[in-house]
C-alpha atoms as a PDB file:
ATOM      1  CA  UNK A   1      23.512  18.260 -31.630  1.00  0.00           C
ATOM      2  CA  UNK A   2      21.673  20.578 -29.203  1.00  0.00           C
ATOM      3  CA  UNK A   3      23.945  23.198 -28.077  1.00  0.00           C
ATOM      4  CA  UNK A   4      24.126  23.794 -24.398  1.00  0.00           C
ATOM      5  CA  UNK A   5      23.547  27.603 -23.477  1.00  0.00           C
ATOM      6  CA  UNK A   6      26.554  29.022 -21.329  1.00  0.00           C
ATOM      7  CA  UNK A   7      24.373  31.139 -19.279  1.00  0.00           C
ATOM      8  CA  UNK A   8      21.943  28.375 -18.217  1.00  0.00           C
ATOM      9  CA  UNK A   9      25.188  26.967 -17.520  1.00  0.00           C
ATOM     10  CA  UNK A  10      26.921  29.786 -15.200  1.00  0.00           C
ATOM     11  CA  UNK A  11      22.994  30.189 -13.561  1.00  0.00           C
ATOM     12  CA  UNK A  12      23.093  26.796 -12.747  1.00  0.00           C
ATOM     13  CA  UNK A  13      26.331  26.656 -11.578  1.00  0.00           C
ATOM     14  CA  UNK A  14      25.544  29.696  -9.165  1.00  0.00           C
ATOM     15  CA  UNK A  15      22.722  28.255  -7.729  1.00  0.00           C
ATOM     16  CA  UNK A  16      24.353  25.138  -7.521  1.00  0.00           C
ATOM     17  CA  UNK A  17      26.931  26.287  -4.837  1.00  0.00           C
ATOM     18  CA  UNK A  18      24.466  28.812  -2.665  1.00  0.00           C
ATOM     19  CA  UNK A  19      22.060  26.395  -2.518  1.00  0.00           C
ATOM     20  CA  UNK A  20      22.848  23.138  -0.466  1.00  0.00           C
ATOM     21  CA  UNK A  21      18.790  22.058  -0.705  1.00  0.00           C
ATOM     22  CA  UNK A  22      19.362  22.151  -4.219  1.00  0.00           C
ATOM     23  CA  UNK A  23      21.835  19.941  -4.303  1.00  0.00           C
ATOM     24  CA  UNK A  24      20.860  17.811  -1.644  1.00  0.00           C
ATOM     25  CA  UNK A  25      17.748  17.489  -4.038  1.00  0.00           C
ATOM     26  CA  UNK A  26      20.090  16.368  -7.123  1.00  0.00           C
ATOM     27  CA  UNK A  27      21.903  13.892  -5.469  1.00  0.00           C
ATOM     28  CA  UNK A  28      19.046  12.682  -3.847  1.00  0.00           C
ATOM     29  CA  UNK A  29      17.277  12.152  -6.971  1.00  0.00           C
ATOM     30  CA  UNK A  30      20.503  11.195  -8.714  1.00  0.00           C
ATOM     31  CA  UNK A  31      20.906   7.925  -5.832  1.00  0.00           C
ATOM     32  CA  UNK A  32      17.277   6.807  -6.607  1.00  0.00           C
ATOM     33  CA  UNK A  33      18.129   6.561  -9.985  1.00  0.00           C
ATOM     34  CA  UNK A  34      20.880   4.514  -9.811  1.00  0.00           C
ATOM     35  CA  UNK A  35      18.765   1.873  -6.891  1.00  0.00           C
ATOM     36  CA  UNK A  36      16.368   1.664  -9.574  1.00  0.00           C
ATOM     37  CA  UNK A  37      18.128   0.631 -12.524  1.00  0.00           C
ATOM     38  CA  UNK A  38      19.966  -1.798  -9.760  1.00  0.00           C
ATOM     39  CA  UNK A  39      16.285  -3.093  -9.181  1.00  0.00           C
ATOM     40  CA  UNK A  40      15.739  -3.588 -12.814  1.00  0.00           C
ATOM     41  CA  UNK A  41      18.774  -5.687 -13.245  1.00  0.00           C
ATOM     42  CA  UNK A  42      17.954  -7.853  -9.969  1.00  0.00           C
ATOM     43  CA  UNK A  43      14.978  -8.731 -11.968  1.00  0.00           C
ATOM     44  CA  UNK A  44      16.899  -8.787 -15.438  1.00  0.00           C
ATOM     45  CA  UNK A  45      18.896 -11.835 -14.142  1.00  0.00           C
ATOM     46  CA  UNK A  46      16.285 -13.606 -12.312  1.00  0.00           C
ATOM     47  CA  UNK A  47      13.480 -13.709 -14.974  1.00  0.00           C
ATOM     48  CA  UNK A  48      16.273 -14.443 -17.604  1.00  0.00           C
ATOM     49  CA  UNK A  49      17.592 -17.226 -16.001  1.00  0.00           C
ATOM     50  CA  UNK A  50      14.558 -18.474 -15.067  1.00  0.00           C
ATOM     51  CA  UNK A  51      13.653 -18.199 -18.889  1.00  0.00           C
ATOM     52  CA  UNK A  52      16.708 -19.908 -19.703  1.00  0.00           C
ATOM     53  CA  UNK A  53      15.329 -23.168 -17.821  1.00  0.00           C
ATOM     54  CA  UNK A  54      18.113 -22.417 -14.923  1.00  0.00           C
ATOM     55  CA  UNK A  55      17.784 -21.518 -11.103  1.00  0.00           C
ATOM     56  CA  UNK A  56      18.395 -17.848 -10.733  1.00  0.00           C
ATOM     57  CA  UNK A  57      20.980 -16.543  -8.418  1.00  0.00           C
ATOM     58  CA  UNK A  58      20.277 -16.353  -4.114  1.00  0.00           C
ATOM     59  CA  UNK A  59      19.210 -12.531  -3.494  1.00  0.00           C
ATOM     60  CA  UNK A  60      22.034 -13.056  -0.991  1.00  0.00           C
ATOM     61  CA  UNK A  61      24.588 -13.716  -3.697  1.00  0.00           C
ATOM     62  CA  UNK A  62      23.518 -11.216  -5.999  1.00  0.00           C
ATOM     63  CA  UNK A  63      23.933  -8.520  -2.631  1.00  0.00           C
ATOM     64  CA  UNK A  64      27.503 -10.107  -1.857  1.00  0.00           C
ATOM     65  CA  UNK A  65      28.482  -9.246  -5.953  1.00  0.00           C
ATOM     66  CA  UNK A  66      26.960  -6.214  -6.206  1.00  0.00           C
ATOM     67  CA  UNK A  67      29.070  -5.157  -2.420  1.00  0.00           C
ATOM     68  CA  UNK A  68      32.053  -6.596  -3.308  1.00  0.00           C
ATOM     69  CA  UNK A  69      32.448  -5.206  -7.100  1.00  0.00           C
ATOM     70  CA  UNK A  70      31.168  -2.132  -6.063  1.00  0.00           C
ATOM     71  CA  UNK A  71      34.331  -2.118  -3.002  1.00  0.00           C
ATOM     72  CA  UNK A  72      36.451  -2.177  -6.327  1.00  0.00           C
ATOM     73  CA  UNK A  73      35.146   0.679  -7.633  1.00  0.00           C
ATOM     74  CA  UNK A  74      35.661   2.486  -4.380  1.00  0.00           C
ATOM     75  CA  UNK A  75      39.511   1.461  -3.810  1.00  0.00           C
ATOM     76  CA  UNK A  76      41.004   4.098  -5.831  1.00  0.00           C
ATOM     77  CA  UNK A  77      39.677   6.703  -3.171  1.00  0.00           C
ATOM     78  CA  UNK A  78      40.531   4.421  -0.305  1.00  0.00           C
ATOM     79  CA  UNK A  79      44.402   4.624  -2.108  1.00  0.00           C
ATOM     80  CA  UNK A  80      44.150   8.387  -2.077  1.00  0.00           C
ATOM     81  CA  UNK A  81      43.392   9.044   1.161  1.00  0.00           C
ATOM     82  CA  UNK A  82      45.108   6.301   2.828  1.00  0.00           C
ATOM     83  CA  UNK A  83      44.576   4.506   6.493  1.00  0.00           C
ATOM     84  CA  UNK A  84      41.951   7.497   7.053  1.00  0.00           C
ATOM     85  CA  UNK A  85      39.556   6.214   5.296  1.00  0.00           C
ATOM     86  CA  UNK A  86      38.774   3.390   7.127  1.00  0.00           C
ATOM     87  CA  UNK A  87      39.043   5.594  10.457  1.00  0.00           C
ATOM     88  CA  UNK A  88      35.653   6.072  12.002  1.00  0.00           C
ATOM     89  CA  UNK A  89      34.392   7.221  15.327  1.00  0.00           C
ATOM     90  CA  UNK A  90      31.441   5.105  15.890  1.00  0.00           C
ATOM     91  CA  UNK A  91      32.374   1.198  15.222  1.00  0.00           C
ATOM     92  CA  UNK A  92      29.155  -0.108  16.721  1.00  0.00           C
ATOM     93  CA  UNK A  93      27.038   2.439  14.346  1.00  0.00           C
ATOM     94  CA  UNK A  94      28.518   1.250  11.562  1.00  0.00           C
ATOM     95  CA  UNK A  95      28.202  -2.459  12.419  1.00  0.00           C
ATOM     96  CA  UNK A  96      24.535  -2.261  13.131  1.00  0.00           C
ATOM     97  CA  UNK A  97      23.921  -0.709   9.911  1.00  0.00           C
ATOM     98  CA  UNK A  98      25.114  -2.867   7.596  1.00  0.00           C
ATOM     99  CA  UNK A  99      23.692  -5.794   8.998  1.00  0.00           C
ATOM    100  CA  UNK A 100      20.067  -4.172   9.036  1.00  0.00           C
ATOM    101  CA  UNK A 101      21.430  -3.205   5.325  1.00  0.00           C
ATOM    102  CA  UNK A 102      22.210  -6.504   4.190  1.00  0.00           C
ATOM    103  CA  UNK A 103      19.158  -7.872   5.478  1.00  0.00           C
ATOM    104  CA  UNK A 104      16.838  -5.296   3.644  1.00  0.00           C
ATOM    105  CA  UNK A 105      18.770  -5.870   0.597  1.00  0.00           C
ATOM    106  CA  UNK A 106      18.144  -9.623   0.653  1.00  0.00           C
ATOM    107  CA  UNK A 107      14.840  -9.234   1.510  1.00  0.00           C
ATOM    108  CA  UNK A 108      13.846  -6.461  -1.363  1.00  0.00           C
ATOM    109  CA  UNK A 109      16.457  -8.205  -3.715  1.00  0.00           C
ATOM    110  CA  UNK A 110      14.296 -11.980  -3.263  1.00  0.00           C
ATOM    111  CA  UNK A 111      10.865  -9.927  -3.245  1.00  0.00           C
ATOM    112  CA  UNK A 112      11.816  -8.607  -7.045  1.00  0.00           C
ATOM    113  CA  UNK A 113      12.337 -12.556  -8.022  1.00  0.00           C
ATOM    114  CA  UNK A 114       7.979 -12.407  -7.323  1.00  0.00           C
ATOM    115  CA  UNK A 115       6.716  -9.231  -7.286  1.00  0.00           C
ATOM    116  CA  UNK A 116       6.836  -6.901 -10.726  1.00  0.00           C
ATOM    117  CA  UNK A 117       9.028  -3.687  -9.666  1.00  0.00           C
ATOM    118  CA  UNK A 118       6.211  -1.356  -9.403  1.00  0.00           C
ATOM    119  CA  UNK A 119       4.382  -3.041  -6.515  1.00  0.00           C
ATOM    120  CA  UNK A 120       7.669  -4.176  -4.497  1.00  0.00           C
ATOM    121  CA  UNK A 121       8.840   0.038  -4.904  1.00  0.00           C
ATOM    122  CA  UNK A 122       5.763   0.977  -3.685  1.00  0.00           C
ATOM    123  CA  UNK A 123       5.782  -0.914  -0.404  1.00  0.00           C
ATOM    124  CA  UNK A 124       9.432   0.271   0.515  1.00  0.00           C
ATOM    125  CA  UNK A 125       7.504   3.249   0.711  1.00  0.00           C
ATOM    126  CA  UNK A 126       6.517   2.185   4.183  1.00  0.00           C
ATOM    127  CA  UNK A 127       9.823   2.754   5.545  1.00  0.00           C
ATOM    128  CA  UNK A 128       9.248   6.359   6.764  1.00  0.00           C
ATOM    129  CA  UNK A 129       6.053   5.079   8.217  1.00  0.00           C
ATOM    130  CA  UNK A 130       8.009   2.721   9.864  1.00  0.00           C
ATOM    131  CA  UNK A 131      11.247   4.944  11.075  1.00  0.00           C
ATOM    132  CA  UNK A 132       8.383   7.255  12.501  1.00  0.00           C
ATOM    133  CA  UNK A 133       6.731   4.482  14.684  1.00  0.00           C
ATOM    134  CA  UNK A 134      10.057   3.541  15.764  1.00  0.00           C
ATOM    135  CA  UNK A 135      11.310   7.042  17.102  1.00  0.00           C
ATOM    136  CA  UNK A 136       7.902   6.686  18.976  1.00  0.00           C
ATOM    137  CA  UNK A 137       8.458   3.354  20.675  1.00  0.00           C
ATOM    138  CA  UNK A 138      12.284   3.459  20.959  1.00  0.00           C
ATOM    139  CA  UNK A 139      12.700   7.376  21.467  1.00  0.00           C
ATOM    140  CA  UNK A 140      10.068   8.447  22.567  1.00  0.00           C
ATOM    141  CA  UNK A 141       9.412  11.017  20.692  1.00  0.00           C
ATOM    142  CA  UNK A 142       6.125  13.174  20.592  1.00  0.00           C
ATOM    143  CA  UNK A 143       3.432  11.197  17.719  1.00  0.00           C
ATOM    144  CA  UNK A 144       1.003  13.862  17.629  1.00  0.00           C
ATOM    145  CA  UNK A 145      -2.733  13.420  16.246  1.00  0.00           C
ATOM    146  CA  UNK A 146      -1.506  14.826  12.101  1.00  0.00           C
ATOM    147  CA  UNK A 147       1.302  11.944  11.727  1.00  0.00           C
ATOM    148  CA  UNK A 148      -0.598   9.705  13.328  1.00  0.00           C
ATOM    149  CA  UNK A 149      -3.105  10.311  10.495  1.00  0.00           C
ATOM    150  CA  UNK A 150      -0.395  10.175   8.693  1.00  0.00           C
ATOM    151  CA  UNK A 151       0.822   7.114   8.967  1.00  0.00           C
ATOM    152  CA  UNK A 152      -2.613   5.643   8.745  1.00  0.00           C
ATOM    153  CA  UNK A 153      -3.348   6.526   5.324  1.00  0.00           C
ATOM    154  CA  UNK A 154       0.036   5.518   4.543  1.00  0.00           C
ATOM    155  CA  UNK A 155      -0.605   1.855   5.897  1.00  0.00           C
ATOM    156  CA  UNK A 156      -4.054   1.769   3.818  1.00  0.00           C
ATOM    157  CA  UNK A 157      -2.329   2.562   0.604  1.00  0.00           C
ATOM    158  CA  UNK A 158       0.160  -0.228   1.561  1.00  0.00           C
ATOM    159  CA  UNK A 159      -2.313  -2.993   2.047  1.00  0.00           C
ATOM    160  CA  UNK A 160      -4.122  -1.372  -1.137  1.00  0.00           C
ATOM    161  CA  UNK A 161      -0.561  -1.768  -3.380  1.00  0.00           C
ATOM    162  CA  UNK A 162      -1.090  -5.529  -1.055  1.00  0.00           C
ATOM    163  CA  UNK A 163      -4.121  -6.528  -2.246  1.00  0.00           C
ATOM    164  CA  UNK A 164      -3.512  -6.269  -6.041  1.00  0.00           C
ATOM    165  CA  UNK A 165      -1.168  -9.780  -5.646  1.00  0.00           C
ATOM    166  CA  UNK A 166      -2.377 -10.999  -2.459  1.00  0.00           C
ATOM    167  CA  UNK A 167      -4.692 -13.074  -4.815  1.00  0.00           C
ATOM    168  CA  UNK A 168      -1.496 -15.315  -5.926  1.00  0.00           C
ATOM    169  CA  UNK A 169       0.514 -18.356  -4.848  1.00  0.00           C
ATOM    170  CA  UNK A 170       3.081 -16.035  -2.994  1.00  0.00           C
ATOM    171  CA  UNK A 171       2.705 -16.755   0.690  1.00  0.00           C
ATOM    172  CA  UNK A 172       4.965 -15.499   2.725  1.00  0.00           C
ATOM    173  CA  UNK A 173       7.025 -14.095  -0.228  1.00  0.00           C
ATOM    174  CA  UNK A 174       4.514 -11.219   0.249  1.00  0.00           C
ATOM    175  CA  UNK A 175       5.937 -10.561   3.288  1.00  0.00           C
ATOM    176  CA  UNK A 176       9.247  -9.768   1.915  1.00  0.00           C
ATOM    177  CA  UNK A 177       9.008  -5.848   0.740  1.00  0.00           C
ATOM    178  CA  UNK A 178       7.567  -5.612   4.261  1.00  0.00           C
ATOM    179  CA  UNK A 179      10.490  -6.603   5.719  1.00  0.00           C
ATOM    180  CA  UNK A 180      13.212  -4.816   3.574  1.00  0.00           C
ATOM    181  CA  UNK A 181      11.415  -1.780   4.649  1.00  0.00           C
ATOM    182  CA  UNK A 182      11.848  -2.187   8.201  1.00  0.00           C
ATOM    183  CA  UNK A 183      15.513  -2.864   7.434  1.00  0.00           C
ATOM    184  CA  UNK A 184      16.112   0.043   5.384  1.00  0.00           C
ATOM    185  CA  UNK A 185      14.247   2.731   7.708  1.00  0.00           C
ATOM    186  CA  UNK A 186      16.427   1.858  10.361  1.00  0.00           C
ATOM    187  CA  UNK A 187      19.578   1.910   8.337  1.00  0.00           C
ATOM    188  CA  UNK A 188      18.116   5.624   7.130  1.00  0.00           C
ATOM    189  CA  UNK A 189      18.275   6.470  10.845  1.00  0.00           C
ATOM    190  CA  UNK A 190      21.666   5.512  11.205  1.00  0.00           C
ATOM    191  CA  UNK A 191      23.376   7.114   7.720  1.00  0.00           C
ATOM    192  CA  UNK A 192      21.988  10.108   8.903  1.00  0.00           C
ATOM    193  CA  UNK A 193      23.729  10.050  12.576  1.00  0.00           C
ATOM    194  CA  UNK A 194      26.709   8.966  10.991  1.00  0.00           C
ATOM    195  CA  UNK A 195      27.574  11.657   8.173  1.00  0.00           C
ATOM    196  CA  UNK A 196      27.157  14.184  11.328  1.00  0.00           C
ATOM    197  CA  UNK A 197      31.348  13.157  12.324  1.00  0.00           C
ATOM    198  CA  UNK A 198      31.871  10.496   9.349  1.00  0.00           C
ATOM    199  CA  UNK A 199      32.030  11.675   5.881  1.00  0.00           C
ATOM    200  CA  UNK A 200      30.225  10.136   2.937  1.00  0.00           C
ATOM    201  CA  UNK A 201      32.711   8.234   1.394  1.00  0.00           C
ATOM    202  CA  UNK A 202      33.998   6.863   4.156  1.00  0.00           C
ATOM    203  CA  UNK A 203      30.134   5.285   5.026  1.00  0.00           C
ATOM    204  CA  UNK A 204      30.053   4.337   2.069  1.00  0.00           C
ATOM    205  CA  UNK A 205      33.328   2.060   2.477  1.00  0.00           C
ATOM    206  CA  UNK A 206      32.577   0.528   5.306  1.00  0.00           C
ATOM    207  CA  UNK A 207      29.433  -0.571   3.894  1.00  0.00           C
ATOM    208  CA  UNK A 208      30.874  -2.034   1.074  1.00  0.00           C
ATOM    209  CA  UNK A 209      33.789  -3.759   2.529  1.00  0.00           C
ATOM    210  CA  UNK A 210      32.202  -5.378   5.568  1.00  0.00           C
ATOM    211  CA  UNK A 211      29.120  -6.769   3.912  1.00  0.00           C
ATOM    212  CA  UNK A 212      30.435  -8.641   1.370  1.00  0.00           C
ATOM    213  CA  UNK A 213      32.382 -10.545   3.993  1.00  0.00           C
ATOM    214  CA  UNK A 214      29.426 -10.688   5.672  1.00  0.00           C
ATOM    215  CA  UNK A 215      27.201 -12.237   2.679  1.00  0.00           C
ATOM    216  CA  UNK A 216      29.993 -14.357   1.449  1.00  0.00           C
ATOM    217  CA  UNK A 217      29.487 -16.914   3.922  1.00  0.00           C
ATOM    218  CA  UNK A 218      26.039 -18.115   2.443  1.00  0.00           C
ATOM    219  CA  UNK A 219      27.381 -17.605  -0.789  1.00  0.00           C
ATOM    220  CA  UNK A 220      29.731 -20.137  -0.318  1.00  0.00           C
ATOM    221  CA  UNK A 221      27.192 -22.748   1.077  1.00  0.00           C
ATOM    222  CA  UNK A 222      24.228 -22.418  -1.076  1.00  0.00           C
ATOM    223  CA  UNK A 223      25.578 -20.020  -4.324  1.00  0.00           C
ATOM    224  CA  UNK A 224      26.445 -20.648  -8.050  1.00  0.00           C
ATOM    225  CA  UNK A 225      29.273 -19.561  -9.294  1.00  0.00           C
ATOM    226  CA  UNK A 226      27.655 -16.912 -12.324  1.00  0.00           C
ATOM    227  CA  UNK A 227      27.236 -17.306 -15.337  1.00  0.00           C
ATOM    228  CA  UNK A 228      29.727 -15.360 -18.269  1.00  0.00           C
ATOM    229  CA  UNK A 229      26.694 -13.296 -19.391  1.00  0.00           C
ATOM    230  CA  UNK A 230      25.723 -12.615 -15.726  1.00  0.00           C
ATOM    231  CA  UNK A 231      29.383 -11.065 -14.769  1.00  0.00           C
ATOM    232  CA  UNK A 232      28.811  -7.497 -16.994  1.00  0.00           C
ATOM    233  CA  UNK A 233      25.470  -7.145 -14.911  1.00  0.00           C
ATOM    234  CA  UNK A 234      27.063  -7.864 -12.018  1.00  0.00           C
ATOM    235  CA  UNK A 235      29.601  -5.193 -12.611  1.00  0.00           C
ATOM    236  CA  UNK A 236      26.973  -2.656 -13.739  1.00  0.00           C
ATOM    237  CA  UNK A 237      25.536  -3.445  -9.826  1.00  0.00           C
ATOM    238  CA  UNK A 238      28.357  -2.786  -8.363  1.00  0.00           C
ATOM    239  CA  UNK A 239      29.105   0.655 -10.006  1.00  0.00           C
ATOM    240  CA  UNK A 240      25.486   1.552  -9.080  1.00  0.00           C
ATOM    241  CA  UNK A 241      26.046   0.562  -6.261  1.00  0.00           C
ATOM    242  CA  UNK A 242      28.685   2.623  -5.157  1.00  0.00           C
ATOM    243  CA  UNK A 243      27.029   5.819  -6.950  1.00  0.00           C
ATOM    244  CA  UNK A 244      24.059   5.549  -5.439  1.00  0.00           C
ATOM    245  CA  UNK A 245      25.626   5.239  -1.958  1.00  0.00           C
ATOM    246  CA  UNK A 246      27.591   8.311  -2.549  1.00  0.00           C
ATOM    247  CA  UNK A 247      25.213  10.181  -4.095  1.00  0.00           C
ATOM    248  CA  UNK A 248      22.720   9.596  -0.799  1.00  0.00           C
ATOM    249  CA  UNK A 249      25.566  10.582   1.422  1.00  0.00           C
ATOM    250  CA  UNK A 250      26.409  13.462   0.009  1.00  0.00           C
ATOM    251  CA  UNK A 251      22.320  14.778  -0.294  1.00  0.00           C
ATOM    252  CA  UNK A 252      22.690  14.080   3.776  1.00  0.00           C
ATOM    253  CA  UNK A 253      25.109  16.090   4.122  1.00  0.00           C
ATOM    254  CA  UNK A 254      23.483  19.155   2.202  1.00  0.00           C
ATOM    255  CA  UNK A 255      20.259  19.149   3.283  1.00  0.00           C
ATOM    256  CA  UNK A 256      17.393  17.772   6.104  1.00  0.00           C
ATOM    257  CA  UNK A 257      15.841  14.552   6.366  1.00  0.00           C
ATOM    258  CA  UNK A 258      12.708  15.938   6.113  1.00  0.00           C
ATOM    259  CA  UNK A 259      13.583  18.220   3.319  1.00  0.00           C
ATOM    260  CA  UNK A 260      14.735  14.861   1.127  1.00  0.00           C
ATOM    261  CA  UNK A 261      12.127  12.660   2.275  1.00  0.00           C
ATOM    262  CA  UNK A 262       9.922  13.469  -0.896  1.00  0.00           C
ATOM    263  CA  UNK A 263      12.706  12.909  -3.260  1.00  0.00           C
ATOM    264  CA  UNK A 264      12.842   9.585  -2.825  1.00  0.00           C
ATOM    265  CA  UNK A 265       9.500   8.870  -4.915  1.00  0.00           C
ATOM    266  CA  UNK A 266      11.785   9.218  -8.089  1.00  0.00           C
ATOM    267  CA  UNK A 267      12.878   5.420  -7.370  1.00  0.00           C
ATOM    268  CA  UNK A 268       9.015   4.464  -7.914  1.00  0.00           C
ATOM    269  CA  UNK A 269       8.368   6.332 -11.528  1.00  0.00           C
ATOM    270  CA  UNK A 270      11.887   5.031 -12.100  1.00  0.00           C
ATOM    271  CA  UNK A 271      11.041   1.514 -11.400  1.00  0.00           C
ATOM    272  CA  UNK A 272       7.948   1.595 -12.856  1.00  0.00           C
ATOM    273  CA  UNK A 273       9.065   2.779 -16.325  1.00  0.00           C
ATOM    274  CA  UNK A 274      12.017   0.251 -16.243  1.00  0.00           C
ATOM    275  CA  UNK A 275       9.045  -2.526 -15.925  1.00  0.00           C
ATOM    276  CA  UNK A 276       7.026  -1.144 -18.783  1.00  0.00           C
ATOM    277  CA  UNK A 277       9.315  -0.377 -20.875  1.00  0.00           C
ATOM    278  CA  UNK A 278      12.105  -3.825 -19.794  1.00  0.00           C
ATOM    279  CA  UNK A 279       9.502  -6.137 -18.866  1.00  0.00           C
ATOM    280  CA  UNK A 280       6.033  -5.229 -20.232  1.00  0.00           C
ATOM    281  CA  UNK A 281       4.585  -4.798 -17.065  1.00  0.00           C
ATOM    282  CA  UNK A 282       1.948  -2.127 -16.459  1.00  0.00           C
ATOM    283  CA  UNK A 283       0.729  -1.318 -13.041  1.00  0.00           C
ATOM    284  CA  UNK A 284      -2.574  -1.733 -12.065  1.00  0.00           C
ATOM    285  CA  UNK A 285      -4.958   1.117 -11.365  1.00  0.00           C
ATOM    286  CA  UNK A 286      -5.031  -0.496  -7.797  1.00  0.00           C
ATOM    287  CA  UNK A 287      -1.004  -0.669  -7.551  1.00  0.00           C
ATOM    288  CA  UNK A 288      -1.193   3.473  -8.473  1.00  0.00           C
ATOM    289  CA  UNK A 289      -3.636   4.783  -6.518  1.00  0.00           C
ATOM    290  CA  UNK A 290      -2.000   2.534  -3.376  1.00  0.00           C
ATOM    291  CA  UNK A 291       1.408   4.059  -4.114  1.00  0.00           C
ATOM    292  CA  UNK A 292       0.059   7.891  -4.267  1.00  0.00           C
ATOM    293  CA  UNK A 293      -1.699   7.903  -0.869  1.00  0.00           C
ATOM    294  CA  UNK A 294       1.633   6.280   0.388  1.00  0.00           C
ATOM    295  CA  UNK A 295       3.558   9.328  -1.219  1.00  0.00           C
ATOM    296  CA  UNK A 296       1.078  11.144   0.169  1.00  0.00           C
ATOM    297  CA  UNK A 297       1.886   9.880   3.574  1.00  0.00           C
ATOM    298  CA  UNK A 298       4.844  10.862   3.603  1.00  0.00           C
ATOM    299  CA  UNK A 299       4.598  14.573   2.395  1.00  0.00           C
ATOM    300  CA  UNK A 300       1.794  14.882   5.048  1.00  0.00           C
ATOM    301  CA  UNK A 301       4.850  13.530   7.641  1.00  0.00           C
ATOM    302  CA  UNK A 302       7.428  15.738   6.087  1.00  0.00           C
ATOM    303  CA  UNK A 303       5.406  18.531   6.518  1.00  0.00           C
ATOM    304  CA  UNK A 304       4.283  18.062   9.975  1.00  0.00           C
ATOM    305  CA  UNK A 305       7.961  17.489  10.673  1.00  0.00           C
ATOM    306  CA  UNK A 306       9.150  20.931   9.168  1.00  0.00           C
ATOM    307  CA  UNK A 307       6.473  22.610  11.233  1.00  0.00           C
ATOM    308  CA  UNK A 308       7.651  21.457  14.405  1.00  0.00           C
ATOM    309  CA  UNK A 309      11.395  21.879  13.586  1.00  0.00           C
ATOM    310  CA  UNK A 310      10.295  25.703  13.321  1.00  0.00           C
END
């Protein structure tokens, strides 16, 4: 076994507590992590079952597990601290963001039924592009001429990562990572407002215990009750879940937006080596190239933002 060296260990340590980018960084990184291997079991279950000659379960169900069992894993810290830690100061805030939550996890969750992981990862990418053009139109904040650049090149690498599958019998399913991105850079928006007064785990409960009321609904109607072999990678969702969520709120907490922005291109390498190595799929040259200018978007829009916050 390879022995760990205690003064790495104490140096690390150190660092660890007088540097809050650092560990924004690490939990950052550590969240992405845990989304991907979530992706990677969304589309475990539905190529499986599709294998298996069976329909494969509603993204909407899979979202309404994967909140509920991952509530479970959060009640021992709503025992522990009690009717607190349901007590927040902005109802409305919440509310808003988990609907525009639930809706970008249905619509990335039924785009990874289609789409291999690499090439639906790489379009989420758009969400910063997108969270961008909507301070400008709902803000209205400055846009000035570098992220507008910016956000052009990041557009062209998405309809690059586009055209590698726009050549298939998809149709509108296409559509879909579009979508979840518009979702999920508005519910950035609102995460980050609300750890300013609300603290992470208590975001992260409301999330989890108002959408799966929310998602249950259509479960009921149009669901299947899982399968036995389903339930353990349900479970393994919901823990994920719940990490992931934590982890993000806590990287909020510790450092800037624009700081973390970069950090979140771990969840495409992730993906994409979950694919190859789970599902044999290899990205096309295409699919790359499209999902570096999009990283390279952003950087160019982190950057731009860290010069004008200075």
């Amino acid at each position: 076994m390879l022995a760990v060296n205690p003064l790495f260990m104490r140096d690390f340590l150190i660092f660890w507590r007088m540097s809050p980018h650092f560990r924004g960084a690490i939990w950052k990184i550590t969240a992405f992590l845990f989304f991907s291997i979530i992706a990677g079991i969304v589309r475990y279950l539905s190529q499986t079952t599709q294998a298996m000659g069976h329909a494969p379960l509603p993204a909407f169900e899979l979202a309404f597990f994967q909140s509920f069992l991952g509530f479970i894993f959060m009640i021992p810290w709503i025992i522990h601290n009690g009717s607190s830690a349901l007590r927040t100061r902005h109802p409305l805030l919440q509310t808003s963001r988990i609907l525009l939550y639930a809706l970008g996890v249905v619509f990335f969750y039924s785009a990874l039924s289609y789409i291999p992981l690499s090439q639906a990862v790489a379009l989420m990418f758009l969400g910063p592009l997108f969270t961008t053009l909507g301070a400008r139109i709902f803000l209205k904040e400055k846009l000035s001429g570098e992220r507008s650049l910016a956000i052009l090149i990041g557009f062209i690498g998405g309809l690059i990562v586009q055209t590698t599958f726009l050549d298939t019998s998809l149709g509108l399913y296409a559509c879909l990572p579009f979508l979840a991105a518009l979702c999920f850079s508005g519910d950035v928006l609102l995460v980050r407002r609300l750890v300013q007064e609300d603290s992470p785990h208590l975001v992260v409960t409301y999330l989890l215990v108002f959408i799966a009321p929310l998602l249950l609904i259509p479960t009921l109607l149009y669901g299947a009750w899982p399968e036995p072999w389903q339930w353990p990678w349900l479970f393994a969702m919901g823990g994920c879940a719940a990490s992931a969520h934590l982890c993000l709120g806590k990287a909020f907490t510790c450092a800037e937006v624009t700081y973390l922005t970069p950090f979140v291109f771990t969840k495409w390498f992730a993906s994409t080596l979950i694919g190859f190595v789970a599902f044999a799929e290899v990205p096309s040259l295409w699919t790359c190239i499209g999902a570096f200018i999009l990283m390279g978007s952003i950087i160019m829009l982190s950057y731009r933002g860290a010069r004008q916050s200075t």
